[in-house]
C-alpha atoms as a PDB file:
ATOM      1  CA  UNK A   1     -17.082 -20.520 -16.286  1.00  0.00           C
ATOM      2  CA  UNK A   2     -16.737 -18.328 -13.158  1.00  0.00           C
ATOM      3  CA  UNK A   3     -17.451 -19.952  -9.997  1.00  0.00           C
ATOM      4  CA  UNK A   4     -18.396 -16.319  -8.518  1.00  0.00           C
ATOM      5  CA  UNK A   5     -21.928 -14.876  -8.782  1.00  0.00           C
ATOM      6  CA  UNK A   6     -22.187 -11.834 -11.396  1.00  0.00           C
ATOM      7  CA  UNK A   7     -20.844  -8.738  -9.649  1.00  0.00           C
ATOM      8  CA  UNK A   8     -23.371  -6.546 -10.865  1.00  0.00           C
ATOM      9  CA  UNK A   9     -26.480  -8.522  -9.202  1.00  0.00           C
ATOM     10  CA  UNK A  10     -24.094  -8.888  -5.697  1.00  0.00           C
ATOM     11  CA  UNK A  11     -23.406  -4.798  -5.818  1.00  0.00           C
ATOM     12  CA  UNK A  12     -27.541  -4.241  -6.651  1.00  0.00           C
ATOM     13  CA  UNK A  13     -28.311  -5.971  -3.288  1.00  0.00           C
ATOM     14  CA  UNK A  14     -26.055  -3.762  -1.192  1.00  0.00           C
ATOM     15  CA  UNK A  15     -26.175  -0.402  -0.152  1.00  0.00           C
ATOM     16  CA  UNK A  16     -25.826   2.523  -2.119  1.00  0.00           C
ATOM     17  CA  UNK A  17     -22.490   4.653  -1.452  1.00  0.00           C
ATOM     18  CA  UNK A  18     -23.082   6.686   1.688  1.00  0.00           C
ATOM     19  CA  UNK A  19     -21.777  10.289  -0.254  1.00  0.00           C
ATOM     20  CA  UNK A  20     -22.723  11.995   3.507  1.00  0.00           C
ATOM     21  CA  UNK A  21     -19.913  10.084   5.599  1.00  0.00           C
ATOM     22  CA  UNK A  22     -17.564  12.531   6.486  1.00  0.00           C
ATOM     23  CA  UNK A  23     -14.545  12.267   7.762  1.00  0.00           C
ATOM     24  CA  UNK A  24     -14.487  12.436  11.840  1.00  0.00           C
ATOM     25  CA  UNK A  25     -12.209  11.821  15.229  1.00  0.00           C
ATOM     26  CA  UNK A  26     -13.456   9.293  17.795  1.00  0.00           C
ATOM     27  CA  UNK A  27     -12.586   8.078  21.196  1.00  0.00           C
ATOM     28  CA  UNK A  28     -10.319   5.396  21.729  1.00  0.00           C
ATOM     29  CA  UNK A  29     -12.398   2.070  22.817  1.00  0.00           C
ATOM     30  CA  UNK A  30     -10.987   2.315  26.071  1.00  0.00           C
ATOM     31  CA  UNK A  31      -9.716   6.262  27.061  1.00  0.00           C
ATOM     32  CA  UNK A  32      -8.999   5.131  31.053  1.00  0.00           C
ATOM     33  CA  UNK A  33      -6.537   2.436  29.441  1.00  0.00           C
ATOM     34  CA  UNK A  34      -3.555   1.669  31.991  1.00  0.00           C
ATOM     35  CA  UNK A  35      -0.417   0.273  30.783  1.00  0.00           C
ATOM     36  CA  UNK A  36      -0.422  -3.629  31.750  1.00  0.00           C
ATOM     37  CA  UNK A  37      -4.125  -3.467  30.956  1.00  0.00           C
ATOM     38  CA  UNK A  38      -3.959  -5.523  28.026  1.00  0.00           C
ATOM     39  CA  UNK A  39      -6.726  -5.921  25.207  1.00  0.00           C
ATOM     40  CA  UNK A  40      -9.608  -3.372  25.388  1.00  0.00           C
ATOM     41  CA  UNK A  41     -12.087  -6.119  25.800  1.00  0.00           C
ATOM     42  CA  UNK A  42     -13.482  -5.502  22.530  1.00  0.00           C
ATOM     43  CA  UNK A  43     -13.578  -9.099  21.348  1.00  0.00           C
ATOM     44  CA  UNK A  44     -15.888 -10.021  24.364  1.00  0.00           C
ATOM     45  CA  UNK A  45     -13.840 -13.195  25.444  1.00  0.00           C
ATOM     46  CA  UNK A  46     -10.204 -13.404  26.386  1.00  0.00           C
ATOM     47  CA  UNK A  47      -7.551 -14.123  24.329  1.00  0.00           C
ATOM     48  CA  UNK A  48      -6.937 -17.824  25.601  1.00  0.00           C
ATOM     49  CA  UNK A  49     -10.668 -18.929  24.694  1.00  0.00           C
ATOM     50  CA  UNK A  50      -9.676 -18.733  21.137  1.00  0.00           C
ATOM     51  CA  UNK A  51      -7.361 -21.516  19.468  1.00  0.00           C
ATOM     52  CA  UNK A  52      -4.835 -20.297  16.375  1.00  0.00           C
ATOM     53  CA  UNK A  53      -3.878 -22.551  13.808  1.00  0.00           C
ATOM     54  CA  UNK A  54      -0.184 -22.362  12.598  1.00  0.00           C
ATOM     55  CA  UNK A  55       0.029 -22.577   8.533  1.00  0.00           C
ATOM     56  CA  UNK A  56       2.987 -23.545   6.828  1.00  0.00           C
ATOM     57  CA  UNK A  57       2.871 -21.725   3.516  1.00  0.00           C
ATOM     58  CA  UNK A  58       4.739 -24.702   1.499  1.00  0.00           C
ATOM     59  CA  UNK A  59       2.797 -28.068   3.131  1.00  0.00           C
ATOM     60  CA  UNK A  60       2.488 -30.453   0.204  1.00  0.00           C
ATOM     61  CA  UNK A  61      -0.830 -29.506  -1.724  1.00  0.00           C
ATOM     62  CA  UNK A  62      -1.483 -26.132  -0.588  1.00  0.00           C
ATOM     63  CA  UNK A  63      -1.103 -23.915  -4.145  1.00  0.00           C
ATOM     64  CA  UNK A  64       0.609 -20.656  -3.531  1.00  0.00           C
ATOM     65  CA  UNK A  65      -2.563 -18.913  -4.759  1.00  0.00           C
ATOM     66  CA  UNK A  66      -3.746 -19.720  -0.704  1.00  0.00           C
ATOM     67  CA  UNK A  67      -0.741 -18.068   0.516  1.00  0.00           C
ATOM     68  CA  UNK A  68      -1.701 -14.881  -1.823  1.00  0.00           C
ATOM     69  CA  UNK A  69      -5.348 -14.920  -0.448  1.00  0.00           C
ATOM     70  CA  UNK A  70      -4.242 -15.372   3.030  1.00  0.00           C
ATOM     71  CA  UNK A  71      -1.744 -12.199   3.008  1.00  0.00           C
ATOM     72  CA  UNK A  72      -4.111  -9.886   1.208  1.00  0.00           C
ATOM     73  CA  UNK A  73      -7.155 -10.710   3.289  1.00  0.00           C
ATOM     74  CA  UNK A  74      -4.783 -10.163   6.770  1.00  0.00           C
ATOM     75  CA  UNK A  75      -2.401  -7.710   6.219  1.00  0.00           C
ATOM     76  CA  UNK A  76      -4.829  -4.501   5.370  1.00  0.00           C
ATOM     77  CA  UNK A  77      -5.553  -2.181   5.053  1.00  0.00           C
ATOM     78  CA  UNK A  78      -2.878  -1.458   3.011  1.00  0.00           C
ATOM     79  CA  UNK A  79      -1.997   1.479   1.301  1.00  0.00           C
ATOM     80  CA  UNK A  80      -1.753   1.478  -2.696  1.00  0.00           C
ATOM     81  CA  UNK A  81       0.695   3.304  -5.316  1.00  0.00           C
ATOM     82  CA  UNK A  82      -1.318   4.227  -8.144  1.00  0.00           C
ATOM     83  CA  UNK A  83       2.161   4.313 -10.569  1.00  0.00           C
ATOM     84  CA  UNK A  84       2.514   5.770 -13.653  1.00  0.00           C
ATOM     85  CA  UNK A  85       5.517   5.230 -16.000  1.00  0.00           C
ATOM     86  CA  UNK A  86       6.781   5.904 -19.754  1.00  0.00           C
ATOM     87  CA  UNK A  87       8.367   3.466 -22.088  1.00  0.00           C
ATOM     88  CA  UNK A  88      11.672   4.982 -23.963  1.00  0.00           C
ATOM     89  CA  UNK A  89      15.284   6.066 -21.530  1.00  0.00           C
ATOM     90  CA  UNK A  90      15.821   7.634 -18.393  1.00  0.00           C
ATOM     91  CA  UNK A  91      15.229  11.602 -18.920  1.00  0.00           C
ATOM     92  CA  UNK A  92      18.689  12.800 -17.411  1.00  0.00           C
ATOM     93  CA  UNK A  93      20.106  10.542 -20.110  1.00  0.00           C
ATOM     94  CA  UNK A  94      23.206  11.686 -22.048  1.00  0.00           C
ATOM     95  CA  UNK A  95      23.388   8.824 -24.883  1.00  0.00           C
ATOM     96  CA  UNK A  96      21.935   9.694 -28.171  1.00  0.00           C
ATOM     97  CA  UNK A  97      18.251   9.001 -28.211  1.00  0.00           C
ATOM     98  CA  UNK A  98      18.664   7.848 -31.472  1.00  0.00           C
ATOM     99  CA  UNK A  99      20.322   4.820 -30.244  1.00  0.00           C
ATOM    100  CA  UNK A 100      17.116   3.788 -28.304  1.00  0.00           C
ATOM    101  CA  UNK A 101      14.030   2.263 -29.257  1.00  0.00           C
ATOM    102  CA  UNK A 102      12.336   3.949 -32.463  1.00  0.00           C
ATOM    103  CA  UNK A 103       8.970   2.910 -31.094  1.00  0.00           C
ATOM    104  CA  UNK A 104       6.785   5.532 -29.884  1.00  0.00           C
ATOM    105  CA  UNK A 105       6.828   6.488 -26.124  1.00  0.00           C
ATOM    106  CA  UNK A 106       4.053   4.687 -24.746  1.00  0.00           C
ATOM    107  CA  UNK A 107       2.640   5.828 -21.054  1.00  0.00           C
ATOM    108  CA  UNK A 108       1.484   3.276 -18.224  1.00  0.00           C
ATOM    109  CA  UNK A 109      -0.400   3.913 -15.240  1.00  0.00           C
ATOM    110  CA  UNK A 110      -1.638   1.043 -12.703  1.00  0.00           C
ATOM    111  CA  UNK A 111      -2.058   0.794  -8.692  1.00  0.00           C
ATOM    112  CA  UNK A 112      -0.277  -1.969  -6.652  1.00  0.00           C
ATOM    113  CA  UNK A 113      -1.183  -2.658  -3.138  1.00  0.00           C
ATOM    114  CA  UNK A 114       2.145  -4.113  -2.256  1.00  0.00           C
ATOM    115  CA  UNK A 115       3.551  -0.899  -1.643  1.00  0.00           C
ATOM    116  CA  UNK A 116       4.542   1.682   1.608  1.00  0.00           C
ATOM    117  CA  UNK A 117       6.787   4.539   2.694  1.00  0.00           C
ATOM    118  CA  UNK A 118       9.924   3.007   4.497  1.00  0.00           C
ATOM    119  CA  UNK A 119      12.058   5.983   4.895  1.00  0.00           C
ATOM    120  CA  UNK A 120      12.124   9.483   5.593  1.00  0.00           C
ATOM    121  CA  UNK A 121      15.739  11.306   4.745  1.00  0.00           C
ATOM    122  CA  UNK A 122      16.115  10.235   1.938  1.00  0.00           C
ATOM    123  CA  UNK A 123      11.967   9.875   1.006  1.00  0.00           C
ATOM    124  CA  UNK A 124      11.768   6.020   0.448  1.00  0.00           C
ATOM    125  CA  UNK A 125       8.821   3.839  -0.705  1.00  0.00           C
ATOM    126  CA  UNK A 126       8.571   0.090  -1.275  1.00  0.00           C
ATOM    127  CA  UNK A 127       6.893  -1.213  -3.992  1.00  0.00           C
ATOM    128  CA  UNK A 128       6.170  -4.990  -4.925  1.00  0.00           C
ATOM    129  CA  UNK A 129       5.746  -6.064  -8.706  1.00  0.00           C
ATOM    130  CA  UNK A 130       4.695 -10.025  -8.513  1.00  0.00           C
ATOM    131  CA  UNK A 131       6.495 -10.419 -12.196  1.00  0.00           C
ATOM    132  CA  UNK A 132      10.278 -11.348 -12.855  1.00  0.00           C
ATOM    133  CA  UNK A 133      12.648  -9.524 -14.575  1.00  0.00           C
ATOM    134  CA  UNK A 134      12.519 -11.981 -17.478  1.00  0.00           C
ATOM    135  CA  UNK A 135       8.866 -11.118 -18.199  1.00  0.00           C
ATOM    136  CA  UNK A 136       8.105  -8.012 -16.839  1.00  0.00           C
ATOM    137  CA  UNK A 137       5.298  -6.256 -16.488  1.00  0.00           C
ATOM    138  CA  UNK A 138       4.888  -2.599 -18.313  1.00  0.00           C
ATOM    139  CA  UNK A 139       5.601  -1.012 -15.051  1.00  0.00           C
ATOM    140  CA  UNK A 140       8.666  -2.898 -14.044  1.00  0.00           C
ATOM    141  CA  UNK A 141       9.932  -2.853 -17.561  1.00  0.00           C
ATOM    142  CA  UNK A 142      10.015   0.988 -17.821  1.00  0.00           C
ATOM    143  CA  UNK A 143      11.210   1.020 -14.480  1.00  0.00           C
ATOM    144  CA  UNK A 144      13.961  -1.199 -15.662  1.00  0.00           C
ATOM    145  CA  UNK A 145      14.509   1.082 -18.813  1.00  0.00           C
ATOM    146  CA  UNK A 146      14.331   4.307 -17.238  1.00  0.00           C
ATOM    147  CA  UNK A 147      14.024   4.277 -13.024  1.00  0.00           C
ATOM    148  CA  UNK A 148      11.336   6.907 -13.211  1.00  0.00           C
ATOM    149  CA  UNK A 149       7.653   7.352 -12.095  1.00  0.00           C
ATOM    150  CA  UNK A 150       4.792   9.069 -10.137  1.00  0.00           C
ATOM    151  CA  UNK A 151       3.350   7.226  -7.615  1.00  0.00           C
ATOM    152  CA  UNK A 152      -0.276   8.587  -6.809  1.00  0.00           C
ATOM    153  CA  UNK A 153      -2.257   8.115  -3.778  1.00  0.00           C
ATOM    154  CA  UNK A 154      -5.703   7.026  -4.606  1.00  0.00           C
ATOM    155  CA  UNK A 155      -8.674   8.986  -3.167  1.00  0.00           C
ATOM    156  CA  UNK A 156     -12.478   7.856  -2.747  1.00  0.00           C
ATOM    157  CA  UNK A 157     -13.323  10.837  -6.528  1.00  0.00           C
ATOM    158  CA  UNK A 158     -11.517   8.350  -8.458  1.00  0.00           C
ATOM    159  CA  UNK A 159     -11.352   5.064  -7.134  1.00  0.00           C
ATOM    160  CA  UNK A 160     -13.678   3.607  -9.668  1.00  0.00           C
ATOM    161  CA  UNK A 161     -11.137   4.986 -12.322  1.00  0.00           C
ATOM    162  CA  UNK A 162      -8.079   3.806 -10.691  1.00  0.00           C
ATOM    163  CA  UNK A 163      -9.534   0.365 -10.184  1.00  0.00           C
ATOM    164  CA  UNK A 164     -10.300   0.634 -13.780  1.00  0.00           C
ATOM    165  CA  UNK A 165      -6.228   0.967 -14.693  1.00  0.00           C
ATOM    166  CA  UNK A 166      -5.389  -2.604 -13.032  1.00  0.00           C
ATOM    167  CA  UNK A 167      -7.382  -4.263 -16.645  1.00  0.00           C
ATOM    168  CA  UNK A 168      -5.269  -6.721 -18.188  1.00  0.00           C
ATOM    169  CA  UNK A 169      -5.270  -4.381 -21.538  1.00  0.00           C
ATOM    170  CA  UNK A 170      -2.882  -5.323 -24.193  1.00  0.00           C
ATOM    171  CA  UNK A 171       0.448  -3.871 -25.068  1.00  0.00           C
ATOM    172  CA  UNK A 172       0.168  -0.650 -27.229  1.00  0.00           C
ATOM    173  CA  UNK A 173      -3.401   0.253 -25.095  1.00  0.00           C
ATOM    174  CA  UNK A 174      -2.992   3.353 -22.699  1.00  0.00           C
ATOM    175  CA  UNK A 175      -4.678   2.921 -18.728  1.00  0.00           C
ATOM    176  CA  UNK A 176      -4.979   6.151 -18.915  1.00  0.00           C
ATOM    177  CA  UNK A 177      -7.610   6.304 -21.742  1.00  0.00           C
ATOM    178  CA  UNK A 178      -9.232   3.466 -20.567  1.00  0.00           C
ATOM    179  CA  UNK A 179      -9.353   5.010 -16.787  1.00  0.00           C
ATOM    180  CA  UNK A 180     -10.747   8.769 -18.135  1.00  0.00           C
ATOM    181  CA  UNK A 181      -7.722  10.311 -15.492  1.00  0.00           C
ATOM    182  CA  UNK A 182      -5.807  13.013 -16.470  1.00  0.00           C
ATOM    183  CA  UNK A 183      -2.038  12.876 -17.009  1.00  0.00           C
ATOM    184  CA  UNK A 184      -0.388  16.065 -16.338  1.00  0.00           C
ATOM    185  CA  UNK A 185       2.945  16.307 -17.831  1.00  0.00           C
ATOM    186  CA  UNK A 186       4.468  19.109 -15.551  1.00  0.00           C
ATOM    187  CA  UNK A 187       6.632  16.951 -13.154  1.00  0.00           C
ATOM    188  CA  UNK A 188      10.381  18.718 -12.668  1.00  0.00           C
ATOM    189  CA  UNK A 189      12.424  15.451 -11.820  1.00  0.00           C
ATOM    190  CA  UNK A 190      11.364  12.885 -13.698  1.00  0.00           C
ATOM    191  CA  UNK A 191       9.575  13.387 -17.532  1.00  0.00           C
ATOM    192  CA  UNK A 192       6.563  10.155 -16.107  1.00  0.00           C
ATOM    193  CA  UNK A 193       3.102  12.532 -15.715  1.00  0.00           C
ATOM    194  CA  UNK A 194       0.963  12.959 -12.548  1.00  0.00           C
ATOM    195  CA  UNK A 195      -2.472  12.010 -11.940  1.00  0.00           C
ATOM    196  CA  UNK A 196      -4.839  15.640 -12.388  1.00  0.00           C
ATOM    197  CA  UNK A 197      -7.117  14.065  -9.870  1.00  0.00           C
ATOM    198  CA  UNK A 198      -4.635  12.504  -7.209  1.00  0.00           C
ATOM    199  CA  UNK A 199      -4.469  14.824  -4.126  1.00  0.00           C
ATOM    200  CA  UNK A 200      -1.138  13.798  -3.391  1.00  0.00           C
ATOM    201  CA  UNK A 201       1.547  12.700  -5.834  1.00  0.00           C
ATOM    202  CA  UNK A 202       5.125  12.127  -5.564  1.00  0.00           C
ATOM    203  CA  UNK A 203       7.712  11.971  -8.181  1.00  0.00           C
ATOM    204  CA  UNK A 204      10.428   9.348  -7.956  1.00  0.00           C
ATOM    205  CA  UNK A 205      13.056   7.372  -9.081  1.00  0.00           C
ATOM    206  CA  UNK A 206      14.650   3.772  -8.621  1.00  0.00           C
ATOM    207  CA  UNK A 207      16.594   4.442  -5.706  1.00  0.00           C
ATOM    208  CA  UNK A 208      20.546   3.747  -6.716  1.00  0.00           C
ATOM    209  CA  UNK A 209      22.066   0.812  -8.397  1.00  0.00           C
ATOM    210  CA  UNK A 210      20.611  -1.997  -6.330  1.00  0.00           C
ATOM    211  CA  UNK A 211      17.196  -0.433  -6.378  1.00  0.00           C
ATOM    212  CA  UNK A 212      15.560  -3.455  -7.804  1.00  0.00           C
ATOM    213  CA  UNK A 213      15.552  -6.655  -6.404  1.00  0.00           C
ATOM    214  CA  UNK A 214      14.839  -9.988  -7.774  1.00  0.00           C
ATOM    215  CA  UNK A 215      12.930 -13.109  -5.911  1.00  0.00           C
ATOM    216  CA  UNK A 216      13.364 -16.876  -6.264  1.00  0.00           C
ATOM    217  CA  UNK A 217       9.889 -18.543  -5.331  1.00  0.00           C
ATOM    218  CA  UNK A 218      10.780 -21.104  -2.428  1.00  0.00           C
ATOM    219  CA  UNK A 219       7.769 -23.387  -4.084  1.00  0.00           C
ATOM    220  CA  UNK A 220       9.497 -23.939  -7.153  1.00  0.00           C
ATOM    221  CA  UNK A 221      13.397 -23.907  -6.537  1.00  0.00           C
ATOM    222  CA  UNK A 222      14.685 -21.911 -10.089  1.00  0.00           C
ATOM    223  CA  UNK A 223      11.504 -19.781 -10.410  1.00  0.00           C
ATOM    224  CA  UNK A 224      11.819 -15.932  -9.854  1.00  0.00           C
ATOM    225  CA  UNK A 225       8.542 -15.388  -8.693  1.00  0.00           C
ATOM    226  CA  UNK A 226       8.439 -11.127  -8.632  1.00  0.00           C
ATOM    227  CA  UNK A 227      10.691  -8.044  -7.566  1.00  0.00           C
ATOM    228  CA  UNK A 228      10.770  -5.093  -4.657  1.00  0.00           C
ATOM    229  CA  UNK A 229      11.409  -1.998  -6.295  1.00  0.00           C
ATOM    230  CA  UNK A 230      12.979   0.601  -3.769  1.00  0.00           C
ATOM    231  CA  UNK A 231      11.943   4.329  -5.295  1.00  0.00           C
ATOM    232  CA  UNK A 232      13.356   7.319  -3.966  1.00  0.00           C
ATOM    233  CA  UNK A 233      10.909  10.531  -3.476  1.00  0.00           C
ATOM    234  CA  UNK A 234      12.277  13.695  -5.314  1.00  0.00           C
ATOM    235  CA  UNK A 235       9.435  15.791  -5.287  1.00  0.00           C
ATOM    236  CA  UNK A 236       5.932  16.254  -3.899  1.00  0.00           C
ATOM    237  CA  UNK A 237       2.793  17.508  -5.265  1.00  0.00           C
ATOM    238  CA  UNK A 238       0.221  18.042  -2.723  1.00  0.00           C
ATOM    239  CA  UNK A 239      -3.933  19.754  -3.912  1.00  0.00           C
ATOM    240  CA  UNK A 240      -3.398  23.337  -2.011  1.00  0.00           C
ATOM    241  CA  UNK A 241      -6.799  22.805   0.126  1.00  0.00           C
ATOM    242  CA  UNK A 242      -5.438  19.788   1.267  1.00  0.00           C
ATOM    243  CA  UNK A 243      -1.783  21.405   2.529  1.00  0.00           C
ATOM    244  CA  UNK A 244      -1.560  22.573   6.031  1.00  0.00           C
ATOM    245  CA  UNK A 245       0.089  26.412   6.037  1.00  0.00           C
ATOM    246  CA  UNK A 246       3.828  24.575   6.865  1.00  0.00           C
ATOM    247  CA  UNK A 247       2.967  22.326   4.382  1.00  0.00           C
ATOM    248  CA  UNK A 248       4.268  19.383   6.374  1.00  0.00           C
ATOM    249  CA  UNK A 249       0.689  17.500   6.419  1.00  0.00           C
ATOM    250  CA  UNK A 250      -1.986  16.442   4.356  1.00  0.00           C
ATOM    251  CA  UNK A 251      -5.636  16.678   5.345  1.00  0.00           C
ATOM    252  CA  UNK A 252      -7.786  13.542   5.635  1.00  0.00           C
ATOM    253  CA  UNK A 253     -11.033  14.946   5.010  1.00  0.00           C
ATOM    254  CA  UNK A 254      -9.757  15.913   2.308  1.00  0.00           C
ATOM    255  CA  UNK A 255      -7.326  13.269   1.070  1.00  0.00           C
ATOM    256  CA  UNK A 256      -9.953  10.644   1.521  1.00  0.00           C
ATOM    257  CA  UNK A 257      -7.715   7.734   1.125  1.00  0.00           C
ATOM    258  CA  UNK A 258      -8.824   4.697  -0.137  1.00  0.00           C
ATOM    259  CA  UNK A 259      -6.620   0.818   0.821  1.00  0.00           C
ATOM    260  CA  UNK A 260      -6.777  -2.744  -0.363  1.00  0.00           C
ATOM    261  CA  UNK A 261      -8.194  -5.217   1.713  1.00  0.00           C
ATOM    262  CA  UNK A 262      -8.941  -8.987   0.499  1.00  0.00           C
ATOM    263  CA  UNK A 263      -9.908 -10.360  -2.737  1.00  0.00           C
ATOM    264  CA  UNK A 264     -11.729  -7.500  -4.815  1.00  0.00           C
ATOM    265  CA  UNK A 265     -12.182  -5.308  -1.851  1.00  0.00           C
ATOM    266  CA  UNK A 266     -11.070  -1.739  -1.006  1.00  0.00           C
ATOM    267  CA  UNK A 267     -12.088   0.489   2.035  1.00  0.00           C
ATOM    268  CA  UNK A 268     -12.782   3.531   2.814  1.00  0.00           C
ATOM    269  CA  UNK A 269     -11.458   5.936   6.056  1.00  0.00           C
ATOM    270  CA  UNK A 270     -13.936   7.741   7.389  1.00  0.00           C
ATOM    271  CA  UNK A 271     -13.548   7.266  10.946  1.00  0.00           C
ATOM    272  CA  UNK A 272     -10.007   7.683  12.629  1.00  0.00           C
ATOM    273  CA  UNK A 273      -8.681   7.853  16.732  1.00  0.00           C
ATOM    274  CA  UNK A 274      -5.805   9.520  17.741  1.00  0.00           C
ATOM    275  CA  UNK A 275      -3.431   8.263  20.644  1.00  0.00           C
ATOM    276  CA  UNK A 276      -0.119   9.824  22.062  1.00  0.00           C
ATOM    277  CA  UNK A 277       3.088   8.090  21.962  1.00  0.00           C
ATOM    278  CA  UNK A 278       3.766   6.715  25.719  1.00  0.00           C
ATOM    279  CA  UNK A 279       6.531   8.264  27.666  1.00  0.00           C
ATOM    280  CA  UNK A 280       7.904   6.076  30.022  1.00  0.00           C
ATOM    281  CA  UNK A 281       9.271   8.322  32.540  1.00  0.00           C
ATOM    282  CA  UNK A 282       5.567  10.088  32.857  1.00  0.00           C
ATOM    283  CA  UNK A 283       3.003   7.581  32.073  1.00  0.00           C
ATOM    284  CA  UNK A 284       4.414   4.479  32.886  1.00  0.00           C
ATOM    285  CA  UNK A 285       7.663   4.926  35.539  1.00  0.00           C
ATOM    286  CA  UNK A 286      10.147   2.383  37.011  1.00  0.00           C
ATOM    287  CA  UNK A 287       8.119   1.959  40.141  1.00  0.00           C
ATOM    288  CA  UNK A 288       5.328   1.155  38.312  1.00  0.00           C
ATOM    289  CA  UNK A 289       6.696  -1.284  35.359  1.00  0.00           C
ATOM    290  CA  UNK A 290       8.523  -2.978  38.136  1.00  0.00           C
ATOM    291  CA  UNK A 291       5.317  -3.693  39.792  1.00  0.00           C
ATOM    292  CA  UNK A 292       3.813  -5.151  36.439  1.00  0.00           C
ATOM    293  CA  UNK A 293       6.531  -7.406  35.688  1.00  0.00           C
ATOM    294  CA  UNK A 294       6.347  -9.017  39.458  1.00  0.00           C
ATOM    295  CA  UNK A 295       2.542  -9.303  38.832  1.00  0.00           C
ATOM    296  CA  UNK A 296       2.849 -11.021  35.246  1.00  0.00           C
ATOM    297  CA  UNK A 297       5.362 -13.517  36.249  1.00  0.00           C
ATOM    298  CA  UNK A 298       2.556 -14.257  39.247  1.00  0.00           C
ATOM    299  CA  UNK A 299      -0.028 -14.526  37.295  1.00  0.00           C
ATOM    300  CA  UNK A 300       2.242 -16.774  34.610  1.00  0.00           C
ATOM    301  CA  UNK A 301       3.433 -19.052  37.476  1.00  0.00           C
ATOM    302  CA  UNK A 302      -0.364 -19.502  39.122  1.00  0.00           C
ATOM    303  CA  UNK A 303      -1.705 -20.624  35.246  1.00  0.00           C
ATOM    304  CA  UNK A 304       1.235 -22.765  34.434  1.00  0.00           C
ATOM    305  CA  UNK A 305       1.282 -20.890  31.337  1.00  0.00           C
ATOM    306  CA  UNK A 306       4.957 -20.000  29.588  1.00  0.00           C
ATOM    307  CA  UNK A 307       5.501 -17.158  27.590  1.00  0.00           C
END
C-alpha cells in the first residue's frame, strides 16, 4: 500500500499549467551590489541566526535511500539527458555482424537527471547510471555493447512524454511507443535516433577506453552500487528557430528547458537574470580588495568568530 496520497486528487487541487508564462529577463535582487557586500539580504535574517546540521551519510541506521533524497532535493535544478540507445554493436564496427546477437535490434530511450556538460574541446557530458555493470540497465548495457547514443534536452512540449519513458517497462517493450515521441533515424555519427520533438540533441559516443567507470558503494564494502559514463559530443542538432545566425547559442524562449528537482518534481524556467563576470582590475582593484580584507579580519577579530 502506498503511503502517498493518489497523485491525481493532489494535481486536481493545484493550479492549472500557466500556458501564458513566457520566458523573460529580470533584475538582479540587488543591481547596486558592491563586492564585500555579501548576501543580498534576501533571506531577511543574517546568515549566523540560522544553525546547520552536519550529516554523515553512513551513521549507523540512516538507509542510503536518505542520502538519495537528500542530494536530489539540494542539488537542483539539475539538468536531464533524455538518452536514447540501440541494442546490437557499435556502427563503425568491422567484425561480421553475423557473429553478434541474432536478436532483433531493440531501441531505448529514458532521461537521467544525473547528468551535465563538463567539457568543451573535446564536447564532454557526464552521465550517472545508478546500476552496476553486472546488472545493467538497457541504457548502460547498449552503452556497454556499442558506446553510442543521443542525448536530448527535454523541453516544457514534451515533458509529460519524456517523464513517461522513465516506466519500469519490461525488456522487449519500446519507451518510445509508450512515450508517443518520434525517433528520427537521420543521425551521421552514431546509427542511435534523435528525439523529433527535442529542440536540441546531440549525438555521442563513450568517450575512449576508460569512458565508463564503475562504483563500489561505501555502505556495503563489495557492492558496486552504479557507473559515470563520460560521452563525447560528435554532432549537434539544434530546431532552426531556436539557432542564433552564428549558430553558437540556443534560444530560451524557445528551448524552454525543463530540470529535476526533488522527489517527483521537475521545474520550469521562465524567469532568468543575467550578471557579468567581475574583472578585478575594473570593478574590484588592489586598493580596494586590500581595504576589504583589513575590514574582514576587523570585523572577525571584534566577533571572536574564526573562519
Amino acid at each position: 500500500m502506498s503511503r502517498h496520497p493518489d497523485f491525481k486528487t493532489v494535481e486536481a487541487s493545484r493550479p492549472d499549467w500557466s500556458a501564458s508564462a513566457s520566458f523573460r529577463y529580470t533584475k538582479t535582487a540587488d543591481p547596486n551590489w558592491t563586492p564585500g557586500s555579501g548576501a543580498n539580504g534576501l533571506s531577511g535574517a543574517p546568515a549566523s541566526a540560522s544553525q546547520h546540521i552536519a550529516i554523515d551519510p553512513y551513521e549507523p541506521g540512516r538507509p542510503t535511500t536518505f542520502n538519495y533524497k537528500l542530494l536530489i532535493s539540494a542539488i537542483t535544478p539539475r539538468p536531464i539527458g533524455f538518452v536514447s540507445t540501440r541494442s546490437g554493436p557499435s556502427s563503425t564496427s568491422t567484425s561480421d555482424s553475423s557473429s553478434g546477437s541474432t536478436g532483433e535490434e531493440t531501441f531505448n530511450l529514458a532521461p537521467f537527471s544525473y547528468f551535465n556538460v563538463v567539457n568543451t574541446d573535446p564536447p564532454l557530458f557526464a552521465l550517472g547510471i545508478a546500476s552496476p555493470l553486472a546488472a545493467p540497465k538497457d541504457t548502460l548495457r547498449h552503452l556497454v555493447a556499442n558506446g553510442e547514443c543521443t542525448v536530448n534536452v527535454i523541453s516544457e512540449h514534451f515533458v509529460e512524454a519524456a517523464n513517461a519513458a522513465s516506466v519500469d517497462a519490461p525488456p522487449g517493450c519500446s519507451e518510445w511507443a509508450i512515450s508517443g515521441l518520434t525517433p528520427v533515424h537521420d543521425c551521421a555519427a552514431v546509427s542511435t535516433p534523435r528525439a523529433r520533438e527535442a529542440v536540441f540533441a546531440v549525438e555521442c559516443r563513450v568517450y575512449e577506453k576508460d569512458g565508463i567507470r564503475e562504483f563500489e558503494s561505501r555502505a556495503v564494502p563489495g557492492k558496486k552500487s552504479g557507473c559515470l559514463v563520460l560521452l563525447e559530443g560528435l554532432r549537434f542538432w539544434v530546431r532552426e528557430d531556436a539557432l542564433n545566425d552564428e549558430r553558437s547559442a540556443v534560444a530560451p524562449e524557445v528551448l524552454r528547458p525543463i530540470s529535476r528537482l526533488g522527489g517527483i518534481s521537475y521545474g520550469r524556467t521562465t524567469e532568468a537574470i543575467e550578471l557579468p563576470r567581475p574583472v578585478f582590475e575594473r570593478d574590484v582593484g588592489m586598493e580596494a580588495y586590500e581595504k576589504l580584507v583589513k575590514g574582514k579580519k576587523t570585523a572577525t577579530t571584534a566577533s571572536g568568530a574564526t573562519e
